[in-house]
Protein backbone atom coordinates (compact mmCIF):
# COMPACT_ATOMS: atom_id res chain seq x y z
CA UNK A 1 102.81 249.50 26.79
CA UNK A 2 102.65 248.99 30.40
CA UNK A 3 101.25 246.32 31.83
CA UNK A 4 100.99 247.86 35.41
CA UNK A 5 99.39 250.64 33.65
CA UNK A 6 96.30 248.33 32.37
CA UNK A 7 95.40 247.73 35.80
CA UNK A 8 93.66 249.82 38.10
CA UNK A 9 90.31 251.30 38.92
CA UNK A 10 87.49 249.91 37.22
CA UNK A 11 87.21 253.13 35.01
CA UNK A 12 90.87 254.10 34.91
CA UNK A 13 89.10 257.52 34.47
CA UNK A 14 89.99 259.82 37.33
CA UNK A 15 92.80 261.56 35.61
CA UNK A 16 94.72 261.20 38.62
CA UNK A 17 97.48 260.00 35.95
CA UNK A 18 99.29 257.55 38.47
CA UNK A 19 99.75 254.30 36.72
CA UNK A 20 103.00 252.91 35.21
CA UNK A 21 102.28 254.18 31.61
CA UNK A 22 105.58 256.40 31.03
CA UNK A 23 106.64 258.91 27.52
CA UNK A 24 108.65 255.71 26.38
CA UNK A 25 105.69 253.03 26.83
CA UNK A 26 103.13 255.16 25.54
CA UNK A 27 105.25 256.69 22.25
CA UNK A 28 105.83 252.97 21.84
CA UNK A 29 101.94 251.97 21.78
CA UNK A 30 101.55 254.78 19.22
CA UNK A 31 104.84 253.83 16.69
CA UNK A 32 103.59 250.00 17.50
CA UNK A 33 100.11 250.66 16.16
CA UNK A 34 101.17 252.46 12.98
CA UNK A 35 104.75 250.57 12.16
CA UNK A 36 102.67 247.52 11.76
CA UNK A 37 101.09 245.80 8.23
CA UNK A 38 100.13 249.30 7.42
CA UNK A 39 103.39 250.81 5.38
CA UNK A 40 103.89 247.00 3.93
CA UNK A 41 100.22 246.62 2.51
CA UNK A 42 100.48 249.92 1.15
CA UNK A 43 103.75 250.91 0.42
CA UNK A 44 103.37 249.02 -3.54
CA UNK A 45 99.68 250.85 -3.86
CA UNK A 46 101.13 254.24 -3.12
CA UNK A 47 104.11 253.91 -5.62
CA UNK A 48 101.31 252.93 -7.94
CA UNK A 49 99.13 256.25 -7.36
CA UNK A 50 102.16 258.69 -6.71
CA UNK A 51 105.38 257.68 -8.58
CA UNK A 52 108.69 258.68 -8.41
CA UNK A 53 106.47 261.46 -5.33
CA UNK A 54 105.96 258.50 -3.18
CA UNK A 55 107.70 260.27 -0.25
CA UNK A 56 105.92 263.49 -0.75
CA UNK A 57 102.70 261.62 -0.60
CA UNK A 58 103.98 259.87 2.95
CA UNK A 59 104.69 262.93 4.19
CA UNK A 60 101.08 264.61 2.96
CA UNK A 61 99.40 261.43 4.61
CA UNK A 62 101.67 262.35 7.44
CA UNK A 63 100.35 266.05 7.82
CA UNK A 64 96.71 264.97 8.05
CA UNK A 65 98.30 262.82 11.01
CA UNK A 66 99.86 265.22 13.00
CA UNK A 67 97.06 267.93 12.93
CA UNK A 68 94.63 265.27 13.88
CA UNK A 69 97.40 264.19 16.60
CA UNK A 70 97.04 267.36 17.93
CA UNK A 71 93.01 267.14 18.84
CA UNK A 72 93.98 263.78 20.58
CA UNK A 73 96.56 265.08 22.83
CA UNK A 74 94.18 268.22 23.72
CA UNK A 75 91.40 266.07 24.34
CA UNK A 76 93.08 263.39 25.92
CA UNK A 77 94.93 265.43 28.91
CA UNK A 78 91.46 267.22 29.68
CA UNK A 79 89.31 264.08 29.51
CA UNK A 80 91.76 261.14 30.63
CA UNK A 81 90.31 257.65 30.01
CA UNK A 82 90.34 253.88 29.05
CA UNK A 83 87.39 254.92 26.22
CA UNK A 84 89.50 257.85 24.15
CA UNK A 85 87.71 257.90 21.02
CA UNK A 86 85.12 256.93 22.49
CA UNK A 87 85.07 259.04 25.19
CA UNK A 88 85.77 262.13 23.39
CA UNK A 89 82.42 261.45 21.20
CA UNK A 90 80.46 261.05 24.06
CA UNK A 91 81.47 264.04 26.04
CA UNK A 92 81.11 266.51 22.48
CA UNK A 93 78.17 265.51 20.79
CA UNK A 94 75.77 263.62 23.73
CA UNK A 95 74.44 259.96 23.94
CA UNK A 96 72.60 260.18 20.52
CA UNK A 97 72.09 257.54 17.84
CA UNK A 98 75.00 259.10 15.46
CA UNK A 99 77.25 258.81 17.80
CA UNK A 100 76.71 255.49 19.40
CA UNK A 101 77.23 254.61 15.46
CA UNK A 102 80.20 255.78 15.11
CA UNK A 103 81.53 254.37 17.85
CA UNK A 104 80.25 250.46 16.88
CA UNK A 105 81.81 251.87 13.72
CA UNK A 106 85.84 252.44 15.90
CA UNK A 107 84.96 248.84 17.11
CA UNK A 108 84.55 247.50 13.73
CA UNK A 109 87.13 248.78 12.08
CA UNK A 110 90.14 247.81 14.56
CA UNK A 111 88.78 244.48 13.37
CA UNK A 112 88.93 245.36 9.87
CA UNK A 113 92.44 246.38 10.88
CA UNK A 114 93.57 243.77 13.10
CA UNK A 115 92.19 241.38 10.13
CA UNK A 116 94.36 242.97 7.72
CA UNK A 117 97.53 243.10 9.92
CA UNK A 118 96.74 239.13 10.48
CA UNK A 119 96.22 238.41 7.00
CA UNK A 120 99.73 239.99 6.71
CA UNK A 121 101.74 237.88 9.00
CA UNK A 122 100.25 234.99 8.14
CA UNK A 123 101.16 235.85 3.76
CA UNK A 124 104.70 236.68 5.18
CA UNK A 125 105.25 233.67 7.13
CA UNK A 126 103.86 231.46 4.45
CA UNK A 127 106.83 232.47 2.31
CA UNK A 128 108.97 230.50 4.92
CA UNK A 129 107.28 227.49 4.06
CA UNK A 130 107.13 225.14 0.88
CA UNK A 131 104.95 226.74 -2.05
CA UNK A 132 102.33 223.63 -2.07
CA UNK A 133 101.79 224.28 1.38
CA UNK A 134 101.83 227.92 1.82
CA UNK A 135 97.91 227.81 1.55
CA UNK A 136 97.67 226.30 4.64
CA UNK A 137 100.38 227.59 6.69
CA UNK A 138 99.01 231.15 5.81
CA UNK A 139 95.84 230.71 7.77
CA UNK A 140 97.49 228.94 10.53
CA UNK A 141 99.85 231.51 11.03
CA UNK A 142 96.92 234.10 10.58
CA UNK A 143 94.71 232.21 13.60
CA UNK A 144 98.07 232.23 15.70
CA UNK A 145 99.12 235.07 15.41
CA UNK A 146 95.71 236.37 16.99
CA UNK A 147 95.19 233.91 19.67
CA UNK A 148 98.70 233.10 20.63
CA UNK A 149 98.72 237.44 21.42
CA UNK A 150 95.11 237.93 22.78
CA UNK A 151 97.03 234.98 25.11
CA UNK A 152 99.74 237.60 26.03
CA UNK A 153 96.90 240.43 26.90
CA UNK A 154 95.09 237.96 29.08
CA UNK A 155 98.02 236.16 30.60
CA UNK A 156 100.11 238.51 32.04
CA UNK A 157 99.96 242.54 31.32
CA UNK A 158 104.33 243.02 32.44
CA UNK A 159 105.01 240.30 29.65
CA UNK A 160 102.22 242.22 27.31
CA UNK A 161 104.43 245.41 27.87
CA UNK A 162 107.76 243.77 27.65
CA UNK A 163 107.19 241.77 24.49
CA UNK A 164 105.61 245.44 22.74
CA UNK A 165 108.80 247.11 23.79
CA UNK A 166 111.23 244.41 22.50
CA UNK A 167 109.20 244.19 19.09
CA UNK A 168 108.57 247.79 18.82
CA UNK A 169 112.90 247.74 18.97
CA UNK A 170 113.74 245.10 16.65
CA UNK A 171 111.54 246.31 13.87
CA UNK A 172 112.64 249.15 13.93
CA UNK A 173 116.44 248.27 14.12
CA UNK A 174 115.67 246.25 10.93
CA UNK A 175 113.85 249.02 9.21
CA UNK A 176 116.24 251.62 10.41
CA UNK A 177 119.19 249.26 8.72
CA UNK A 178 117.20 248.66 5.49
CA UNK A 179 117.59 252.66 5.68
CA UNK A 180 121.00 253.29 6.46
CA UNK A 181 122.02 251.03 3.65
CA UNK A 182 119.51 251.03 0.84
CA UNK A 183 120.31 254.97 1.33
CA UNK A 184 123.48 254.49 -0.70
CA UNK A 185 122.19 253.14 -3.63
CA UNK A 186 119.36 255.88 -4.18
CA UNK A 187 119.36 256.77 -7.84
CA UNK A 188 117.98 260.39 -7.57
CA UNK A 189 116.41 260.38 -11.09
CA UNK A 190 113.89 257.70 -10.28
CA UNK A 191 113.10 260.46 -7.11
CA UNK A 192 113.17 263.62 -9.48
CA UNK A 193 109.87 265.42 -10.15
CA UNK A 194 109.32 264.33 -13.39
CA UNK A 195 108.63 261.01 -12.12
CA UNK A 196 105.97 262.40 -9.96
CA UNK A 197 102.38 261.66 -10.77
CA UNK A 198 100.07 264.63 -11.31
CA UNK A 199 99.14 266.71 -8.34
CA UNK A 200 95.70 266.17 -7.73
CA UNK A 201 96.82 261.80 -8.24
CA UNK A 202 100.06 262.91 -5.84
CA UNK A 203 97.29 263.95 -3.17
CA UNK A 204 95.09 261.04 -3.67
CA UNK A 205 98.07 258.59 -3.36
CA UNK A 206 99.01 260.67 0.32
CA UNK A 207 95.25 260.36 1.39
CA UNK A 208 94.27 256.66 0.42
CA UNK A 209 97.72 255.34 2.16
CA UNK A 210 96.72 257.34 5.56
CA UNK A 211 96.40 254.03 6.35
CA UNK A 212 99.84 253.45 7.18
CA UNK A 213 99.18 256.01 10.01
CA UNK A 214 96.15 254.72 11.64
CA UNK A 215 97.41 253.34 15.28
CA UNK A 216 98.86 256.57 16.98
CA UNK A 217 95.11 257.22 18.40
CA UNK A 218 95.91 254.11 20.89
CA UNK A 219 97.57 256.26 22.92
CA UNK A 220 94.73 258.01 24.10
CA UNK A 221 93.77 254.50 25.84
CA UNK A 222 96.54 254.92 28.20
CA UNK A 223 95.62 258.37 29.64
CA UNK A 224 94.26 257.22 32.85
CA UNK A 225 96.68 255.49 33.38
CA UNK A 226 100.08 257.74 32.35
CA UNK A 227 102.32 259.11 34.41
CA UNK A 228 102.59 263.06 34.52
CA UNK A 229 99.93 263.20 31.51
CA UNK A 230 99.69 266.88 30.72
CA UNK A 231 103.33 266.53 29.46
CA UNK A 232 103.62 262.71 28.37
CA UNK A 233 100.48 262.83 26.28
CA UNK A 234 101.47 265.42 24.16
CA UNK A 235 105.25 264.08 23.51
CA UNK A 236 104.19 260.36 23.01
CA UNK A 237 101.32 261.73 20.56
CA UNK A 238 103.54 264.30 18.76
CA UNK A 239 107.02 262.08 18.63
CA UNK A 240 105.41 259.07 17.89
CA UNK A 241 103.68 260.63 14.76
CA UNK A 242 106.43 262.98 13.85
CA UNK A 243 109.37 259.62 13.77
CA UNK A 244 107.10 257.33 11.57
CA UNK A 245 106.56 260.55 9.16
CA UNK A 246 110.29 260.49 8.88
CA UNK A 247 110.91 256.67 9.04
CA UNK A 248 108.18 256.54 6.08
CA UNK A 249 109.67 258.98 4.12
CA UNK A 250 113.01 257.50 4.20
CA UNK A 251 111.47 253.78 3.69
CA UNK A 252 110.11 255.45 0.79
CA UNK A 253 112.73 257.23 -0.80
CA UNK A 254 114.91 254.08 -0.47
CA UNK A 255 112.38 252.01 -2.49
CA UNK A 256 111.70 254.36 -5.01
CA UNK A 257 115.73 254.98 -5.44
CA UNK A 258 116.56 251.58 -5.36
CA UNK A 259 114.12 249.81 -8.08
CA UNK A 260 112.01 251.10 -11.04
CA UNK A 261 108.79 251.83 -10.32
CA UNK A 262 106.93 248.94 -12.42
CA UNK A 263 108.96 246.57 -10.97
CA UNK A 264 107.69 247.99 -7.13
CA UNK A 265 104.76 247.73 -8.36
CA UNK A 266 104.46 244.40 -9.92
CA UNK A 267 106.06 243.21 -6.62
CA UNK A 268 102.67 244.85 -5.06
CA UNK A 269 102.58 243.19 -1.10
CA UNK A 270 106.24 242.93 -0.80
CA UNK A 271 107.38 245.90 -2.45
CA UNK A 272 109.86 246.51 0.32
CA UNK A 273 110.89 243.29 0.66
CA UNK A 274 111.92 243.38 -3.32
CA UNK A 275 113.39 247.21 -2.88
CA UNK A 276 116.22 245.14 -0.22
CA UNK A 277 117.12 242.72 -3.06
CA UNK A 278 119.24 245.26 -5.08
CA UNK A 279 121.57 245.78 -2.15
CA UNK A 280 121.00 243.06 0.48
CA UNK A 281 120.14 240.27 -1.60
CA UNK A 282 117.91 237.35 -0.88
CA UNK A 283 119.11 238.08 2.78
CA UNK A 284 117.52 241.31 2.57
CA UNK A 285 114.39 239.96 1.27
CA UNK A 286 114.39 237.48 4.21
CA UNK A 287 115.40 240.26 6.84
CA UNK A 288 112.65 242.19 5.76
CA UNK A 289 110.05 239.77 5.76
CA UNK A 290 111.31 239.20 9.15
CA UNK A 291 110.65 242.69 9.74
CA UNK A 292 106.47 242.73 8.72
CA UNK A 293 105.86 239.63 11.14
CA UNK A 294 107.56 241.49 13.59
CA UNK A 295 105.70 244.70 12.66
CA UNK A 296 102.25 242.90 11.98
CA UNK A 297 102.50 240.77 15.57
CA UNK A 298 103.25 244.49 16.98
CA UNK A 299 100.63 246.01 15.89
CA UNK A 300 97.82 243.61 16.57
CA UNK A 301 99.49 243.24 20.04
CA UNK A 302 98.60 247.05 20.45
CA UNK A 303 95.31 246.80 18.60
CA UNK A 304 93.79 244.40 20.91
CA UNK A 305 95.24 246.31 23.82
CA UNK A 306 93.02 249.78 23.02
CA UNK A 307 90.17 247.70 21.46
CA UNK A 308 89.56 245.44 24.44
CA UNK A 309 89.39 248.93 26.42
CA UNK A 310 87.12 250.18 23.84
CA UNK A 311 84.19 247.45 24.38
CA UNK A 312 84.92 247.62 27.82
CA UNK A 313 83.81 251.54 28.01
CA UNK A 314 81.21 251.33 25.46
CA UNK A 315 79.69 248.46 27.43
CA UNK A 316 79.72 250.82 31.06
CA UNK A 317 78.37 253.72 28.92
CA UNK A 318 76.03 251.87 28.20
CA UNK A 319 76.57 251.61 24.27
CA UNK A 320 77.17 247.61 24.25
CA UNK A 321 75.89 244.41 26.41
CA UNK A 322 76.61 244.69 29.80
CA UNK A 323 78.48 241.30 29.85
CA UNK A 324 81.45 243.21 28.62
CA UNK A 325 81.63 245.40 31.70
CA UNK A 326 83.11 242.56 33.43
CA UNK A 327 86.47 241.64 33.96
CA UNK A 328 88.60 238.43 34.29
CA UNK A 329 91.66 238.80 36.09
CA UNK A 330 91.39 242.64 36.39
CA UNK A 331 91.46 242.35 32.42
CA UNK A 332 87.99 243.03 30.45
CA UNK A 333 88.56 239.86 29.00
CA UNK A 334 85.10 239.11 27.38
CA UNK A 335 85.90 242.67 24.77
CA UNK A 336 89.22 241.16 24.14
CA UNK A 337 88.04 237.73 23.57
CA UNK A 338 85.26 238.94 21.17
CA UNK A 339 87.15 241.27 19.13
CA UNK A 340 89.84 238.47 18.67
CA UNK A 341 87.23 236.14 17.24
CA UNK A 342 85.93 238.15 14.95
CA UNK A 343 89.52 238.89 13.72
CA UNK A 344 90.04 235.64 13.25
CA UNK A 345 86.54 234.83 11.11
CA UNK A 346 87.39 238.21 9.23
CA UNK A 347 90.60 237.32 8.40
CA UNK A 348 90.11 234.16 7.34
CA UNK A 349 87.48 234.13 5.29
CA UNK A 350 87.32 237.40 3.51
CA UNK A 351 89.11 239.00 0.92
CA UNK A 352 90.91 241.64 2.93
CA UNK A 353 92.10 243.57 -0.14
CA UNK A 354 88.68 245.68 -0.53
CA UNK A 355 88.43 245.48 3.71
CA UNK A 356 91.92 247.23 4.38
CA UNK A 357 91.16 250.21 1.86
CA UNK A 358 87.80 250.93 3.17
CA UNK A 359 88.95 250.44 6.69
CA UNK A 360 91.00 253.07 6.29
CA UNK A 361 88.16 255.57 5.30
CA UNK A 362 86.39 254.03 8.46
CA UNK A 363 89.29 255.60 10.58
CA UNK A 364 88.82 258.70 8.42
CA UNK A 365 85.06 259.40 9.25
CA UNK A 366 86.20 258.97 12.85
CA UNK A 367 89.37 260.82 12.85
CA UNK A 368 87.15 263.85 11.23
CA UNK A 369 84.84 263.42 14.33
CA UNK A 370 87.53 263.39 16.79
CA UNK A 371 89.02 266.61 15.57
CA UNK A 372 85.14 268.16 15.74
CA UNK A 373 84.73 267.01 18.72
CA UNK A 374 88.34 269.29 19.74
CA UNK A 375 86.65 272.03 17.81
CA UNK A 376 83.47 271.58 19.90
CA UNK A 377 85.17 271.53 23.93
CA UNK A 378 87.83 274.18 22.65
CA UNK A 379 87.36 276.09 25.94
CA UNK A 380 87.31 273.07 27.84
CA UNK A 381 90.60 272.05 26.30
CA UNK A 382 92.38 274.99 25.78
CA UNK A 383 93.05 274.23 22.26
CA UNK A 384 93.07 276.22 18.76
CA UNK A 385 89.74 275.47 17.61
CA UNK A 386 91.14 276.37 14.04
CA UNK A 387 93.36 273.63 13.88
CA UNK A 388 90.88 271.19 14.47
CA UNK A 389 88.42 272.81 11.80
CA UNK A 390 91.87 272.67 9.66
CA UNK A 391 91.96 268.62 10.56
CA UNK A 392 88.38 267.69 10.37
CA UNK A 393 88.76 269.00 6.56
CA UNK A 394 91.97 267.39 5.75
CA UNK A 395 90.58 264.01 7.18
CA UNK A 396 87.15 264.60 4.88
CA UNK A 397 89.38 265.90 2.03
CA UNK A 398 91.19 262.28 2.48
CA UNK A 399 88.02 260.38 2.48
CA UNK A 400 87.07 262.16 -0.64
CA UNK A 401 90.34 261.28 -2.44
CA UNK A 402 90.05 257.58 -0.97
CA UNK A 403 86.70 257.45 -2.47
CA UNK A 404 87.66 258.83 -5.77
CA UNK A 405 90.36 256.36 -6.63
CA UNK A 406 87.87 253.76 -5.55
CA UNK A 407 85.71 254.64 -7.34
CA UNK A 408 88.08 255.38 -10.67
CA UNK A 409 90.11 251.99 -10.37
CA UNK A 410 87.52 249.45 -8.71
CA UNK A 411 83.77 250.57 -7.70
CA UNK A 412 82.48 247.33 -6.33
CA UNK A 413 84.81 247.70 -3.09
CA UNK A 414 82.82 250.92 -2.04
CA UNK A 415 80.06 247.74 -0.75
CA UNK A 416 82.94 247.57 1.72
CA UNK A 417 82.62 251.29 3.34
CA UNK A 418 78.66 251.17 2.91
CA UNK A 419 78.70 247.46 4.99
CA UNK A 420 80.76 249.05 7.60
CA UNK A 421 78.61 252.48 8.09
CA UNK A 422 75.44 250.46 7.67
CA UNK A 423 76.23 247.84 10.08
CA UNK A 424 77.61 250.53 12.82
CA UNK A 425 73.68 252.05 12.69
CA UNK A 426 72.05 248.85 12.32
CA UNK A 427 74.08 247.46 15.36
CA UNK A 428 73.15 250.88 17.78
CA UNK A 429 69.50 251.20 16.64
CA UNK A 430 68.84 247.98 17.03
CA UNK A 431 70.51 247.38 20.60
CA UNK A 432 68.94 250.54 21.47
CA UNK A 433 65.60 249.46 20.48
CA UNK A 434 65.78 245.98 22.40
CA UNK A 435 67.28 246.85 25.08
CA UNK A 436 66.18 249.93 26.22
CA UNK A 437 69.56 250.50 28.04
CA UNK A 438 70.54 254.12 29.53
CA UNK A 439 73.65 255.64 27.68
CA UNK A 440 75.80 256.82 30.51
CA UNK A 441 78.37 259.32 29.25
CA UNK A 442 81.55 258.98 31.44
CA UNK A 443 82.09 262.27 33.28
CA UNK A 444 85.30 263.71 33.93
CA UNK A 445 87.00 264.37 37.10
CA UNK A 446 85.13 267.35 37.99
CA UNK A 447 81.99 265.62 37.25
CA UNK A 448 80.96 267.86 34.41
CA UNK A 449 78.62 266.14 31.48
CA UNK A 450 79.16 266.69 27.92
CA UNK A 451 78.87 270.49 26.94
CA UNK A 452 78.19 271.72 30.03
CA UNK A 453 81.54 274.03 29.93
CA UNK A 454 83.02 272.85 33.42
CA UNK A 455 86.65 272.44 33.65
């Protein structure tokens, strides 16, 4: 993450591609977003659903990542802006009501998400602590955690994009060596397909943990401001995705390998941490630990980053207030500074169990949009409209399987999803209705408006 490449034009929309944002800053921003509390709140749930399969389901989850991937780089070189989801909405489907919602419904869920990856560091750090007074130290490591890096974003954007880069490195070092030694002491029976968990339950554990890859669409932030973009975009979307498919593969197949699968999954949050006792003892368990505040910090670092850009374009499009079109510092401070507090009321006062698995479907409904919408300007884009009629299924396939298990192992979470999509309409009919406020689609270089088949 650049900071250079956060400042600019008021738009950052022109395309023109000449900001600091290079392949190694932006792949970073993508492996930041999804290497964070994602594969260590789910890794114990998907052992749970898939088995001794666990890596095949990573790698299924993975697939539905990379097609999807593949609308985002398309869509981002052709339509290069701060908004990207956003954006993309606008420009296929028009200023309407359903898709104002679903983009309150983006903005929500990055707090669902940055909640979750706060909750996270905050459980981890507690262990540190004395176990009468991990209660406490939980939720002020949770608050800190969020203010200390909405701080960072505000303060200065070089130290934002130095201190993503040198987090981004050390977690993965320390995942990387929990690799290359837990790798030793696989035991492939516990891997062999006879431990795997019925197909259609091997699918449904690959979809419901797609929430281990929900972060690589951050990229698409950047593209106004990347150097070179009709090559970087593509690489930093494609080798982003494509390492953490491998890195969550191998994390998988060393946890599996190393400890029986009731004991990974009575371990549950810190399944990973407990799959590093076997061969790295306590220190292992520490080191990895270590490892998800690292992660977590990371990854809300790089939430905030897209999602303060995110409220910043809605607001210009017209979609939010107008206060949030303004900037502090060059920064559009007032999105960052909202999202952050509702992370932090989110976080600390709800049950973030039920939140994180129906945040993920949140990012499915959108995901399934975003590869429509590639389906929709395939002219404009010079894409393979099948592949995005390929990824809009998969994603909707996921959602279905996500849905399923909730609704086969606990039905009162689905309150969750139906809060969330309820809200995201409530929120855009209503602001339509008293406001009255013009939805202003951003327009591309050439000018053109959504569907209007300019280049």
């Amino acid at each position: 993450m650049s900071g250079d490449g956060k400042q600019g034009g008021s738009d950052a929309s022109d395309g023109s591609g000449s900001g600091g944002v290079g392949f190694l800053e932006a792949a970073s921003i993508g492996v930041g977003g999804m290497v964070g509390g994602g594969i260590f709140a789910v890794l114990g749930l998907a052992v749970q659903l898939a088995g001794g399969g666990t890596p095949v389901a990573f790698a299924i989850a993975g697939a539905v990542a990379l097609v999807t991937a593949y609308a985002y780089s398309r869509l981002s070189v052709t339509f290069p802006s701060q908004g990207g989801t956003v954006s993309f909405l606008n420009r296929a489907f028009g200023e309407g009501t359903l898709t104002g919602s679903m983009n309150v419904l983006l903005w929500l869920s990055y707090v669902v998400m940055l909640s979750l990856y706060a909750f996270a560091f905050g459980s981890y750090g507690a262990t540190f602590f004395p176990e009468g007074s991990q209660g406490l130290w939980k939720h002020v490591l949770i608050s800190a955690a969020i203010v200390v890096i909405a701080g960072l974003n505000l303060l200065s954007s070089k130290v934002v994009g130095e201190v993503e880069d040198w987090i981004v490195g050390i977690k993965l070092a320390i995942l990387l060596f929990f690799v290359g030694v837990g790798i030793w002491g696989v035991q492939g029976g516990r891997l062999a397909p006879s431990s795997w968990q019925p197909p259609f339950q091997l699918a449904a554990g690959g979809m419901i943990i797609f929430l281990a890859y929900e972060g690589f669409e951050l990229i698409a932030n950047t593209a106004g401001d990347t150097k070179d973009p009709e090559k970087t975009l593509p690489r930093a979307f494609f080798t982003s995705v494509g390492f953490v498919v491998a890195l969550y593969v191998a994390v998988a197949i060393v946890t599996v390998g190393n400890l029986p699968v009731d004991r990974i999954v009575e371990a549950k949050d810190y399944a990973l941490a407990a799959a590093a006792r076997p061969f790295l003892g306590q220190f292992g368990f520490t080191l990895i630990a270590v490892a998800a505040m690292l992660s977590t910090a990371s990854a809300i670092n790089a939430t905030l980053y897209g999602s303060a850009r995110l409220s910043y374009i809605m607001a210009k499009d017209g979609e939010l207030p107008a206060l949030l079109e303004k900037k502090i510092w060059n920064e559009p401070a007032e999105g960052l500074l909202i999202t952050a507090a509702a992370a932090l009321l989110v976080s600390n006062l709800l049950d973030l169990s039920a939140i994180s698995t129906m945040g993920s479907a949140g990012f499915l409904l959108l995901f399934a949009g975003v590869n429509a919408a590639n389906v929709r300007l395939a002219d404009r884009t010079d894409s393979r409209a099948w592949v995005g009629v390929v990824g809009a299924a998969a994603c909707l396939a996921a959602l279905a399987a996500l849905l399923w298990q909730t609704v086969r192992t606990d039905p009162s979470r689905l309150w969750v999803l139906v809060l969330l999509v309820g809200l995201s309409v409530a929120v855009e009919v209503a602001y339509r209705a008293a406001t009255g406020r013009t939805i202003r689609v951003s327009l591309s270089p050439s000018g053109g408006a959504p569907g209007d088949g300019g280049s």
